[in-house]
PDB file of N, CA and C in Angstrom:
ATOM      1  N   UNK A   1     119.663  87.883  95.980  1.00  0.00           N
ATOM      2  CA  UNK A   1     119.196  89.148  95.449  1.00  0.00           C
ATOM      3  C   UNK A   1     118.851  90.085  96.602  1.00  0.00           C
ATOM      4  N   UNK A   2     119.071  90.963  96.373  1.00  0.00           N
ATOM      5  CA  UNK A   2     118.828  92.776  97.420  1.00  0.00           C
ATOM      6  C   UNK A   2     117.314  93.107  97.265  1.00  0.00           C
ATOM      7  N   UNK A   3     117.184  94.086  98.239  1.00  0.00           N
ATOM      8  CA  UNK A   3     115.833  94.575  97.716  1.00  0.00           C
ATOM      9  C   UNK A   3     116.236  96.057  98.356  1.00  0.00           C
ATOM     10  N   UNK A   4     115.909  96.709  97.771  1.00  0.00           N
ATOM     11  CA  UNK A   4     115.928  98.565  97.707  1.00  0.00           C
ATOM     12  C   UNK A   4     114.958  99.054  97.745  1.00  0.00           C
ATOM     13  N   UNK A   5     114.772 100.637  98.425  1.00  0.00           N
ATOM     14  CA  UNK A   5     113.618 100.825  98.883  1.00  0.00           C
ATOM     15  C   UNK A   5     113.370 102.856  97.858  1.00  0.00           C
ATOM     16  N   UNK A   6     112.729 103.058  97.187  1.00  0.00           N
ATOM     17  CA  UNK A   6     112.369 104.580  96.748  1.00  0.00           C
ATOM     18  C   UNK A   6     111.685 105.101  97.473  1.00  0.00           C
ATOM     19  N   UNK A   7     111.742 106.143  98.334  1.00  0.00           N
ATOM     20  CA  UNK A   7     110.551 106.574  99.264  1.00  0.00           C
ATOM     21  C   UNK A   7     110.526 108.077  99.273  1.00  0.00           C
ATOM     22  N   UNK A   8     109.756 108.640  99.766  1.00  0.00           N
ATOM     23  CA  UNK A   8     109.422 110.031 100.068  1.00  0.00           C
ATOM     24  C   UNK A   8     109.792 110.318 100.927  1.00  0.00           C
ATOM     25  N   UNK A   9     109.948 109.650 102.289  1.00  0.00           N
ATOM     26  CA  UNK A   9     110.087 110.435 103.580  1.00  0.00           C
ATOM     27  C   UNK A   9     110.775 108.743 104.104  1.00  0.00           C
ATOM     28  N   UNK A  10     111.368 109.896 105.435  1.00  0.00           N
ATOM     29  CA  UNK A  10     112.689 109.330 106.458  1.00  0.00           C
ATOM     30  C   UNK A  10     111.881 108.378 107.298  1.00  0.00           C
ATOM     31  N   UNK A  11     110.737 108.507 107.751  1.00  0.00           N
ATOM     32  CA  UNK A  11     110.053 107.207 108.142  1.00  0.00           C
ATOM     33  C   UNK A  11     110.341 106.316 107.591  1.00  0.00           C
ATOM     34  N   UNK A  12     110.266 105.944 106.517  1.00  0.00           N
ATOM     35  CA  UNK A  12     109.664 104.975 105.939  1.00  0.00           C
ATOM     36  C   UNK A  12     111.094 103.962 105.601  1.00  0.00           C
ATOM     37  N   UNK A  13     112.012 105.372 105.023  1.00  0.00           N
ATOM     38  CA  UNK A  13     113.545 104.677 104.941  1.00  0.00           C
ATOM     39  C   UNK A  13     113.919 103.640 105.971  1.00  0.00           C
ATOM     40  N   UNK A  14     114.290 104.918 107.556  1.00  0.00           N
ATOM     41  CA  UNK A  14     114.698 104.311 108.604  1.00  0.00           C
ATOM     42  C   UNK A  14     113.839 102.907 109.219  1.00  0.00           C
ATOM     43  N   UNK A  15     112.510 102.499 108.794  1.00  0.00           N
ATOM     44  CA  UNK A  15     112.251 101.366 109.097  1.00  0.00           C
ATOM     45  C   UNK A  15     112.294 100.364 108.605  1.00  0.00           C
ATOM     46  N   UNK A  16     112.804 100.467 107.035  1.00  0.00           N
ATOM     47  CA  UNK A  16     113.328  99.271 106.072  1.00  0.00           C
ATOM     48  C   UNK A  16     114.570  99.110 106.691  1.00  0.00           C
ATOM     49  N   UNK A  17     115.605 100.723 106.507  1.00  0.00           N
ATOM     50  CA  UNK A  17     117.353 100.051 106.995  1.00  0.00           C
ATOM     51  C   UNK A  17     117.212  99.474 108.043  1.00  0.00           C
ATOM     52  N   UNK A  18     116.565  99.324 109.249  1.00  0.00           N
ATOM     53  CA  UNK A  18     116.236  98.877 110.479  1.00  0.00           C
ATOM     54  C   UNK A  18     116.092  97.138 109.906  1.00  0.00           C
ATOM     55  N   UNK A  19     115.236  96.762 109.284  1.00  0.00           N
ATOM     56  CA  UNK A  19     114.847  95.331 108.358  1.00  0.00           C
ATOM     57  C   UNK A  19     116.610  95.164 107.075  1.00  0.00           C
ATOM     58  N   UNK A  20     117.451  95.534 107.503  1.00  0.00           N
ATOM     59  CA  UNK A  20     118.474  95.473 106.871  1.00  0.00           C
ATOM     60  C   UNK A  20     118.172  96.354 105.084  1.00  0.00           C
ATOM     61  N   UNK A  21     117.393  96.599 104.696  1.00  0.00           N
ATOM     62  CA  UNK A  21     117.012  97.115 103.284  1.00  0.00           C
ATOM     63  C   UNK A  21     117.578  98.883 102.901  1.00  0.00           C
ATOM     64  N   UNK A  22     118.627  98.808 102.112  1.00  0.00           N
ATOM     65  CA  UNK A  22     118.935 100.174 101.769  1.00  0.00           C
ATOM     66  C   UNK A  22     118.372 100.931 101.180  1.00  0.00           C
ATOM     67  N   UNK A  23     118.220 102.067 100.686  1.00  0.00           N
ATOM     68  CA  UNK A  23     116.833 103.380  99.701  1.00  0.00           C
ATOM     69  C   UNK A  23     117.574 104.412  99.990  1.00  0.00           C
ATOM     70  N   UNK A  24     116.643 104.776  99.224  1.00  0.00           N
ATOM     71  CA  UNK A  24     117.255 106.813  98.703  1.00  0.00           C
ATOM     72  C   UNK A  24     116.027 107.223  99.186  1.00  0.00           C
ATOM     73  N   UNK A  25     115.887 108.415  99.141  1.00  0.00           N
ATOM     74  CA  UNK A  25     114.804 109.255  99.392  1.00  0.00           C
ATOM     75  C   UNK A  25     114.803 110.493  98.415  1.00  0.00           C
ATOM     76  N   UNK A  26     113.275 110.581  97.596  1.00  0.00           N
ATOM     77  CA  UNK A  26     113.474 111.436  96.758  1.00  0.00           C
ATOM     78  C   UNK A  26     112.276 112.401  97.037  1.00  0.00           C
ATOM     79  N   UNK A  27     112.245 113.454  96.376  1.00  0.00           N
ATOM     80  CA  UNK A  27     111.288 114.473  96.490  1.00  0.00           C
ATOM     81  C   UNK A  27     110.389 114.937  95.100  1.00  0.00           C
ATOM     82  N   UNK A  28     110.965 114.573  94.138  1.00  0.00           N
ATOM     83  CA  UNK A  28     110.797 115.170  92.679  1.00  0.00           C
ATOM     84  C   UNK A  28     110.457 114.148  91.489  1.00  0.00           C
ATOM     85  N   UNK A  29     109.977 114.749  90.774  1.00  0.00           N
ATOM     86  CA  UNK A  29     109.987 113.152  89.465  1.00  0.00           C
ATOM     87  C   UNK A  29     111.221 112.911  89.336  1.00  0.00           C
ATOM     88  N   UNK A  30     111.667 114.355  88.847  1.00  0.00           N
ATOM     89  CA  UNK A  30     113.266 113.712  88.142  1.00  0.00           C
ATOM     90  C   UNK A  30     113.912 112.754  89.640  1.00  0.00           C
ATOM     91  N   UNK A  31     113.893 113.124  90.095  1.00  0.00           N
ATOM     92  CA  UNK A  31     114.868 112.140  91.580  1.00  0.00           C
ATOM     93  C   UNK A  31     114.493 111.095  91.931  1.00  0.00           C
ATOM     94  N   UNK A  32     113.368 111.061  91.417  1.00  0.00           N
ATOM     95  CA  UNK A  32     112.472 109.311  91.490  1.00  0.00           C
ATOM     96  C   UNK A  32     113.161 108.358  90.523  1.00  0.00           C
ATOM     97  N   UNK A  33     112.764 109.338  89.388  1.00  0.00           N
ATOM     98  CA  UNK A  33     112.777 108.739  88.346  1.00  0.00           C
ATOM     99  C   UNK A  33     114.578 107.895  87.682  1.00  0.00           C
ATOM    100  N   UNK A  34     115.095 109.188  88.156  1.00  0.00           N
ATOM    101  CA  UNK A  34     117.108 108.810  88.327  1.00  0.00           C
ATOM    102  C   UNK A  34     117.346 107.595  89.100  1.00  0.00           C
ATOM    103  N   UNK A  35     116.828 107.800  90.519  1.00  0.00           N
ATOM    104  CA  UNK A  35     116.886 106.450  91.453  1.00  0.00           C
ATOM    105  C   UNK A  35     116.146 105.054  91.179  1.00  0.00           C
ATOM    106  N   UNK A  36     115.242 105.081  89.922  1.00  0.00           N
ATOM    107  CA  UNK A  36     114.762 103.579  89.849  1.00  0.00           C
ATOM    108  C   UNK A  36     115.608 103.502  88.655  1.00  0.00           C
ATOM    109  N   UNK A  37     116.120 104.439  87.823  1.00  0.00           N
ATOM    110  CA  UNK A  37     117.396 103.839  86.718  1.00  0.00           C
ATOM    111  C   UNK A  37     118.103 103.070  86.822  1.00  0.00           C
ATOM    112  N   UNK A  38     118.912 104.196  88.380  1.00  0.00           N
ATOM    113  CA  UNK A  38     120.386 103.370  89.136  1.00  0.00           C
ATOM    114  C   UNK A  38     119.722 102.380  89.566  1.00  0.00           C
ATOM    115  N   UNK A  39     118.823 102.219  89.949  1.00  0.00           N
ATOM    116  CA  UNK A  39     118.155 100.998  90.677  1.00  0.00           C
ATOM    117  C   UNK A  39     118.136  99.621  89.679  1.00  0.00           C
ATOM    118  N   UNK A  40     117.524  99.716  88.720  1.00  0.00           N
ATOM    119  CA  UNK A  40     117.807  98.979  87.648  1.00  0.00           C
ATOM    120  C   UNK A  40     118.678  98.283  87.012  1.00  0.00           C
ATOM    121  N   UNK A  41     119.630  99.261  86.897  1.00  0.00           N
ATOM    122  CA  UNK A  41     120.738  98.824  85.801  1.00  0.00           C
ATOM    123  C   UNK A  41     121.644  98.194  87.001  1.00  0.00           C
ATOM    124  N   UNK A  42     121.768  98.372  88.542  1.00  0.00           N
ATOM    125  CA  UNK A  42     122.313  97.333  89.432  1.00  0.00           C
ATOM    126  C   UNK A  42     121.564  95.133  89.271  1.00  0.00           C
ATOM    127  N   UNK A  43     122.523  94.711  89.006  1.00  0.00           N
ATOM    128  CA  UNK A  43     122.016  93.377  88.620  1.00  0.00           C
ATOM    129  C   UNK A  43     121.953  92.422  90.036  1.00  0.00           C
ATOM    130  N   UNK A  44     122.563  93.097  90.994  1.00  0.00           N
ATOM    131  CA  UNK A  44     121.728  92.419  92.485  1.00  0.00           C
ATOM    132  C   UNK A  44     120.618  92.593  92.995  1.00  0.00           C
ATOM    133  N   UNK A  45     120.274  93.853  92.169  1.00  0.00           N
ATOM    134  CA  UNK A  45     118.935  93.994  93.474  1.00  0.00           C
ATOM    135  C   UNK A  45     117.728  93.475  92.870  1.00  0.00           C
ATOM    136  N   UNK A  46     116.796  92.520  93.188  1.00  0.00           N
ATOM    137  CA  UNK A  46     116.280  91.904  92.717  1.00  0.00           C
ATOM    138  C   UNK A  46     114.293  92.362  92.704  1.00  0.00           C
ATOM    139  N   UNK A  47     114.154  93.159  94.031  1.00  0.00           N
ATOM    140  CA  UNK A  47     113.289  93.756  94.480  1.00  0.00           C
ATOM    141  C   UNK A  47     113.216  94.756  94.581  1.00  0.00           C
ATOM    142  N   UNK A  48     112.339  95.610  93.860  1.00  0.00           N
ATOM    143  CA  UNK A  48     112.292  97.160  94.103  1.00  0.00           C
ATOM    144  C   UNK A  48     110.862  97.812  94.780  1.00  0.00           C
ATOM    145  N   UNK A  49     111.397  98.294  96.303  1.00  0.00           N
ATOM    146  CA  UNK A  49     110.133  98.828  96.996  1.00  0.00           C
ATOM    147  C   UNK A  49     110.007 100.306  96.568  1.00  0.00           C
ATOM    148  N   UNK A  50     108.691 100.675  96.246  1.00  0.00           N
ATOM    149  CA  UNK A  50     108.521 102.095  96.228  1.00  0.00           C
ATOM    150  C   UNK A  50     107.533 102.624  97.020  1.00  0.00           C
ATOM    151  N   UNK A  51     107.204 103.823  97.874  1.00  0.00           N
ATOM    152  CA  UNK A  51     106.115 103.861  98.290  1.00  0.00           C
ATOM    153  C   UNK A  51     104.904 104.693  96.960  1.00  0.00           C
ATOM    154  N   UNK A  52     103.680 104.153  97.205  1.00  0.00           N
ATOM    155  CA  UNK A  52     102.327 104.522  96.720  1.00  0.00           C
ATOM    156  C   UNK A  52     102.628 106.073  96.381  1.00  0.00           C
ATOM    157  N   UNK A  53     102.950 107.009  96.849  1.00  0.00           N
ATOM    158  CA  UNK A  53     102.942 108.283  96.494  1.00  0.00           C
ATOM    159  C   UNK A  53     104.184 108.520  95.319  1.00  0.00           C
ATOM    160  N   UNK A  54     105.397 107.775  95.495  1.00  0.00           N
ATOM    161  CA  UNK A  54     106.238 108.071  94.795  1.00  0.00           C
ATOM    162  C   UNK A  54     106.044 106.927  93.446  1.00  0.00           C
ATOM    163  N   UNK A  55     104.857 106.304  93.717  1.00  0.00           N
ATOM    164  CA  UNK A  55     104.505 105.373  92.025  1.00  0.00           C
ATOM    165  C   UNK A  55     103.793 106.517  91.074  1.00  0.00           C
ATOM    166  N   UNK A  56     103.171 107.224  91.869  1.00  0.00           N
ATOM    167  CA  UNK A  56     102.081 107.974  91.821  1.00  0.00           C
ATOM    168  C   UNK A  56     102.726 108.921  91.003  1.00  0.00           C
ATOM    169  N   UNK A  57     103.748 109.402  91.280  1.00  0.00           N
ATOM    170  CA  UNK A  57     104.892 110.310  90.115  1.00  0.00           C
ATOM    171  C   UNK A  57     104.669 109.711  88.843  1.00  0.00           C
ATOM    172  N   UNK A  58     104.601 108.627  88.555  1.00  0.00           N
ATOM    173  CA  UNK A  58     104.966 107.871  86.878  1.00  0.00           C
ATOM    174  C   UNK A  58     104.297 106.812  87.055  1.00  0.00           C
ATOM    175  N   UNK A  59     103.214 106.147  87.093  1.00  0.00           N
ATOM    176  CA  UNK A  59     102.674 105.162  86.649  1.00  0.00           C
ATOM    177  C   UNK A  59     103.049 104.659  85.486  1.00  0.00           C
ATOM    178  N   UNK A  60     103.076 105.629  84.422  1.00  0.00           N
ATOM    179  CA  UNK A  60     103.078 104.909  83.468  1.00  0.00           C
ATOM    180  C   UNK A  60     104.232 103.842  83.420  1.00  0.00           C
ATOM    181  N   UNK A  61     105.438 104.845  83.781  1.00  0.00           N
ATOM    182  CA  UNK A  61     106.689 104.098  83.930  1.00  0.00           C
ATOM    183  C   UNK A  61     106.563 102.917  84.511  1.00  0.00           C
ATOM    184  N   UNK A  62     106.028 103.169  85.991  1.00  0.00           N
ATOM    185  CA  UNK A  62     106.185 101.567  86.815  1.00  0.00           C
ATOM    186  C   UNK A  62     105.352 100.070  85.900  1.00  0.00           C
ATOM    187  N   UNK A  63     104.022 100.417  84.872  1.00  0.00           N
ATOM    188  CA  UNK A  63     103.500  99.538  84.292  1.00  0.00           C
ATOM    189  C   UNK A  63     104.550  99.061  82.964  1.00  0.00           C
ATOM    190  N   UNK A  64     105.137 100.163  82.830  1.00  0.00           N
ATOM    191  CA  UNK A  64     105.715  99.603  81.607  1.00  0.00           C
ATOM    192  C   UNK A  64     106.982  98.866  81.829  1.00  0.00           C
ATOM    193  N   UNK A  65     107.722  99.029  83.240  1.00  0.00           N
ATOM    194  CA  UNK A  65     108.767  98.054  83.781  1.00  0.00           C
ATOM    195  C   UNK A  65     107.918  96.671  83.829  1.00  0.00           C
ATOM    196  N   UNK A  66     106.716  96.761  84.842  1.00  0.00           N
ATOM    197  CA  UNK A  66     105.945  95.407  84.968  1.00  0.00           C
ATOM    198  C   UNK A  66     105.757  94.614  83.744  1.00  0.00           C
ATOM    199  N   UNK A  67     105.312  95.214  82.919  1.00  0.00           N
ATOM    200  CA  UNK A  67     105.377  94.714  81.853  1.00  0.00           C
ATOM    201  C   UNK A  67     106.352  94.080  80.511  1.00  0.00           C
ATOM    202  N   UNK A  68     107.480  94.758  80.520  1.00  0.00           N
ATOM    203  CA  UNK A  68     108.060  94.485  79.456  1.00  0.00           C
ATOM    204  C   UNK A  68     109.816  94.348  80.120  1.00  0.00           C
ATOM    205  N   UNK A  69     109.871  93.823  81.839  1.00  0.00           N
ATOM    206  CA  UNK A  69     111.113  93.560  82.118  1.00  0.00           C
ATOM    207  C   UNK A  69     110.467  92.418  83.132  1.00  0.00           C
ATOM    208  N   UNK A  70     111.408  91.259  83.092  1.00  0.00           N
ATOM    209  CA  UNK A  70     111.550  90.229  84.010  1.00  0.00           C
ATOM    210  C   UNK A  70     111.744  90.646  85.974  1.00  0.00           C
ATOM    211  N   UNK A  71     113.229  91.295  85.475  1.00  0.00           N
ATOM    212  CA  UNK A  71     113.589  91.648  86.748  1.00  0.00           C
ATOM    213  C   UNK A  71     114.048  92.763  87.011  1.00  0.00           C
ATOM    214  N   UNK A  72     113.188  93.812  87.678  1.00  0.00           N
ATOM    215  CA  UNK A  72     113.093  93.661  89.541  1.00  0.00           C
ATOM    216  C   UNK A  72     111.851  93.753  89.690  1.00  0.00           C
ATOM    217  N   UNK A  73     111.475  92.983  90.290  1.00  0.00           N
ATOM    218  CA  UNK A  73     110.216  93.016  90.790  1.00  0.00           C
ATOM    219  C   UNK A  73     109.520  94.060  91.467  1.00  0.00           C
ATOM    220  N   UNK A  74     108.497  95.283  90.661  1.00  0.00           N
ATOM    221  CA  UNK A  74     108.546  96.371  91.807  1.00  0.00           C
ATOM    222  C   UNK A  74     107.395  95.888  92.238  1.00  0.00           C
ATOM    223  N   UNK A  75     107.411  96.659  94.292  1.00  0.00           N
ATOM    224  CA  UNK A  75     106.298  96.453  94.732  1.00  0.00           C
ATOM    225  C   UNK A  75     106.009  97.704  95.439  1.00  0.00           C
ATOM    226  N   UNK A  76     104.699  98.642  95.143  1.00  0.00           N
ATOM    227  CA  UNK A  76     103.692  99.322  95.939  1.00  0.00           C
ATOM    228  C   UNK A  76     103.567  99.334  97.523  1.00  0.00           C
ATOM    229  N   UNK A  77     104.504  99.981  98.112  1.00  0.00           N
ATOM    230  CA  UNK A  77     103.999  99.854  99.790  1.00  0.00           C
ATOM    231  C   UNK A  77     103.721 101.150 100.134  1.00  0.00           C
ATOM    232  N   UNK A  78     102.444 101.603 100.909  1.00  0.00           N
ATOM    233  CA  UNK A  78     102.404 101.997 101.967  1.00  0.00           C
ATOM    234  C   UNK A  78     103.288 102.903 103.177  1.00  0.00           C
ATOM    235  N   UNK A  79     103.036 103.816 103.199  1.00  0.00           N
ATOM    236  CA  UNK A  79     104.380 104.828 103.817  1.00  0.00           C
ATOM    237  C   UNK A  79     103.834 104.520 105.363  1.00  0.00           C
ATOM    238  N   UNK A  80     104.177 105.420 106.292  1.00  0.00           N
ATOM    239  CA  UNK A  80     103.612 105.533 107.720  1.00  0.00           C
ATOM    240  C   UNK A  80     102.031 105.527 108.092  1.00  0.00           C
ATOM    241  N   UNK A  81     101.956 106.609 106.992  1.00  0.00           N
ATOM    242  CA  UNK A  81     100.399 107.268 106.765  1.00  0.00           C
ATOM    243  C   UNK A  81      99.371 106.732 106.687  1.00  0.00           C
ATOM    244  N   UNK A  82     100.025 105.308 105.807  1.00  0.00           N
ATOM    245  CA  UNK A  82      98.965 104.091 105.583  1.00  0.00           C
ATOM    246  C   UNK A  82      98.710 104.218 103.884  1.00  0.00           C
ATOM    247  N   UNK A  83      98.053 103.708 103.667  1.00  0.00           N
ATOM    248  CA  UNK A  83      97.335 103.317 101.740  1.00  0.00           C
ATOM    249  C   UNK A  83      96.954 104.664 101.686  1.00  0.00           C
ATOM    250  N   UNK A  84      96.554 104.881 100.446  1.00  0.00           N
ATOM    251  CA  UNK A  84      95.854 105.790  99.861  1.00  0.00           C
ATOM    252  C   UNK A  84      95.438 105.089  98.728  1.00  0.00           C
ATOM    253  N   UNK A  85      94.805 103.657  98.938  1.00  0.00           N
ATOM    254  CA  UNK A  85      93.965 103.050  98.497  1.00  0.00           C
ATOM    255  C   UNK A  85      92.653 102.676  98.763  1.00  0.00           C
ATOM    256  N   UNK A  86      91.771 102.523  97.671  1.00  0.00           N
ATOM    257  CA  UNK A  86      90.316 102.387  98.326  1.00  0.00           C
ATOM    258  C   UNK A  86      90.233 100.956  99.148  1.00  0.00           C
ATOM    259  N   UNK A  87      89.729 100.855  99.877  1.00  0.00           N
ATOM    260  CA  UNK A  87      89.766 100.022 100.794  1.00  0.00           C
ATOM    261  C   UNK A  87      89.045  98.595 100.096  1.00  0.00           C
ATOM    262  N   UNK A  88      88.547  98.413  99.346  1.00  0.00           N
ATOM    263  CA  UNK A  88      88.391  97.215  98.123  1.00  0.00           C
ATOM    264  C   UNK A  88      89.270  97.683  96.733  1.00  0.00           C
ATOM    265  N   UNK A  89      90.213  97.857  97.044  1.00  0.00           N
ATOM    266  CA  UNK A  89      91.198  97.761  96.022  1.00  0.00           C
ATOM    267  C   UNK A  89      91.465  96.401  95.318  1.00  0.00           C
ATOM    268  N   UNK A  90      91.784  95.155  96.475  1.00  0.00           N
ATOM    269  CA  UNK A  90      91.968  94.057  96.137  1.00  0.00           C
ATOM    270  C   UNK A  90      90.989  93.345  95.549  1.00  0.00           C
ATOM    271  N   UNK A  91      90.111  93.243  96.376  1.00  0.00           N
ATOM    272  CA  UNK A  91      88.851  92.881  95.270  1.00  0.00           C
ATOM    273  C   UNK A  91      88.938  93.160  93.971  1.00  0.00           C
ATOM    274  N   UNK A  92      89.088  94.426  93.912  1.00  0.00           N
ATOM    275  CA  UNK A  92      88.524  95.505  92.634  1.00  0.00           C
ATOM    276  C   UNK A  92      89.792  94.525  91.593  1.00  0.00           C
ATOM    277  N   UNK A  93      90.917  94.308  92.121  1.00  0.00           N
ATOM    278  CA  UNK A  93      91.485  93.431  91.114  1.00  0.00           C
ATOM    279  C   UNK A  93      91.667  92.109  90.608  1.00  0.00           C
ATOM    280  N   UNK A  94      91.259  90.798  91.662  1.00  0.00           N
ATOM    281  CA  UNK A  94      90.580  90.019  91.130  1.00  0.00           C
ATOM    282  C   UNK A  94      89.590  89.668  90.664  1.00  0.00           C
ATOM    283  N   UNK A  95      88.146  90.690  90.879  1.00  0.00           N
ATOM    284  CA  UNK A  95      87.478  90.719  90.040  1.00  0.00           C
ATOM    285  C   UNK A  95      87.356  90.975  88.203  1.00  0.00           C
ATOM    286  N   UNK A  96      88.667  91.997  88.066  1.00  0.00           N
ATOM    287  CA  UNK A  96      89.090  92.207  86.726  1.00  0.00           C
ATOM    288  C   UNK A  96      89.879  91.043  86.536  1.00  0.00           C
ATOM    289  N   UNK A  97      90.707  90.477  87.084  1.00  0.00           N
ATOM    290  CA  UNK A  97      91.501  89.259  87.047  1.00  0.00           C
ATOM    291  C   UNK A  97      90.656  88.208  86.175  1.00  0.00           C
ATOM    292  N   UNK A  98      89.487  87.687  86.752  1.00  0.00           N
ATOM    293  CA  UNK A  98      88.098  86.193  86.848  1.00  0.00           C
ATOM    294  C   UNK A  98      87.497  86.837  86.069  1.00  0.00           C
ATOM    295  N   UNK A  99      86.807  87.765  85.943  1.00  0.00           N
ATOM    296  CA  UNK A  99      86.148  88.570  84.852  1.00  0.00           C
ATOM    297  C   UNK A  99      84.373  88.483  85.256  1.00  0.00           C
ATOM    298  N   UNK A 100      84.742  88.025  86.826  1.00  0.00           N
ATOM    299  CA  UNK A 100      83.293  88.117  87.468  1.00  0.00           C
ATOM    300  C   UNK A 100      82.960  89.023  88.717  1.00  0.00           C
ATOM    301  N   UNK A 101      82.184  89.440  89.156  1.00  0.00           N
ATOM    302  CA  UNK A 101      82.391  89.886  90.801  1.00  0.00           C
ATOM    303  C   UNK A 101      82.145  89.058  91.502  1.00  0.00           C
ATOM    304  N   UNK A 102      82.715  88.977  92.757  1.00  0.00           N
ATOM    305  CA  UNK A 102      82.534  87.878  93.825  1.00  0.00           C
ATOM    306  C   UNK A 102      81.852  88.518  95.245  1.00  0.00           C
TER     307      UNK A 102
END
């Protein structure tokens, strides 16, 4: 299986194709949103990277792939810039996970 990359910016591309990994680069919902279609309906690619800003276009969408499709696995990365996550993010989700705080 492949893994493909959705991103915002040429950083982020050129250091996946560098890691052998191909992507588009989009700017817009609609161009996001077109490229995880084609992305989809391809039956090799098994992994789908997006960066954090371009999930950020459609959440809803990306939960409702997680949810109600097997495969491709999408995953949330990080552009150049770094997260634009709170820095106990992870926590913050195994705690909802256990249903305790730790």
């Amino acid at each position: 299986m492949k893994m493909f990359l959705i991103s915002d910016n040429i950083d982020t591309k050129i250091g996946m194709r560098l890691a052998g990994i191909d992507g588009v680069i989009v700017h817009s919902r609609e161009e996001a949103l077109d490229a995880l279609k084609k992305t989809m309906a391809d039956k090799d690619i098994g992994i789908i990277l997006i960066t954090e800003l371009v999930s950020a276009m459609f959440p809803d969408v990306i939960s409702d792939i997680r949810l109600n499709y097997s495969r491709p696995l999408i995953v949330e990365i990080p552009d150049r810039h770094g997260t634009r996550r709170r820095p106990d993010y992870i926590m913050e989700i195994i705690n909802e996970a256990i249903g305790i705080k730790l």
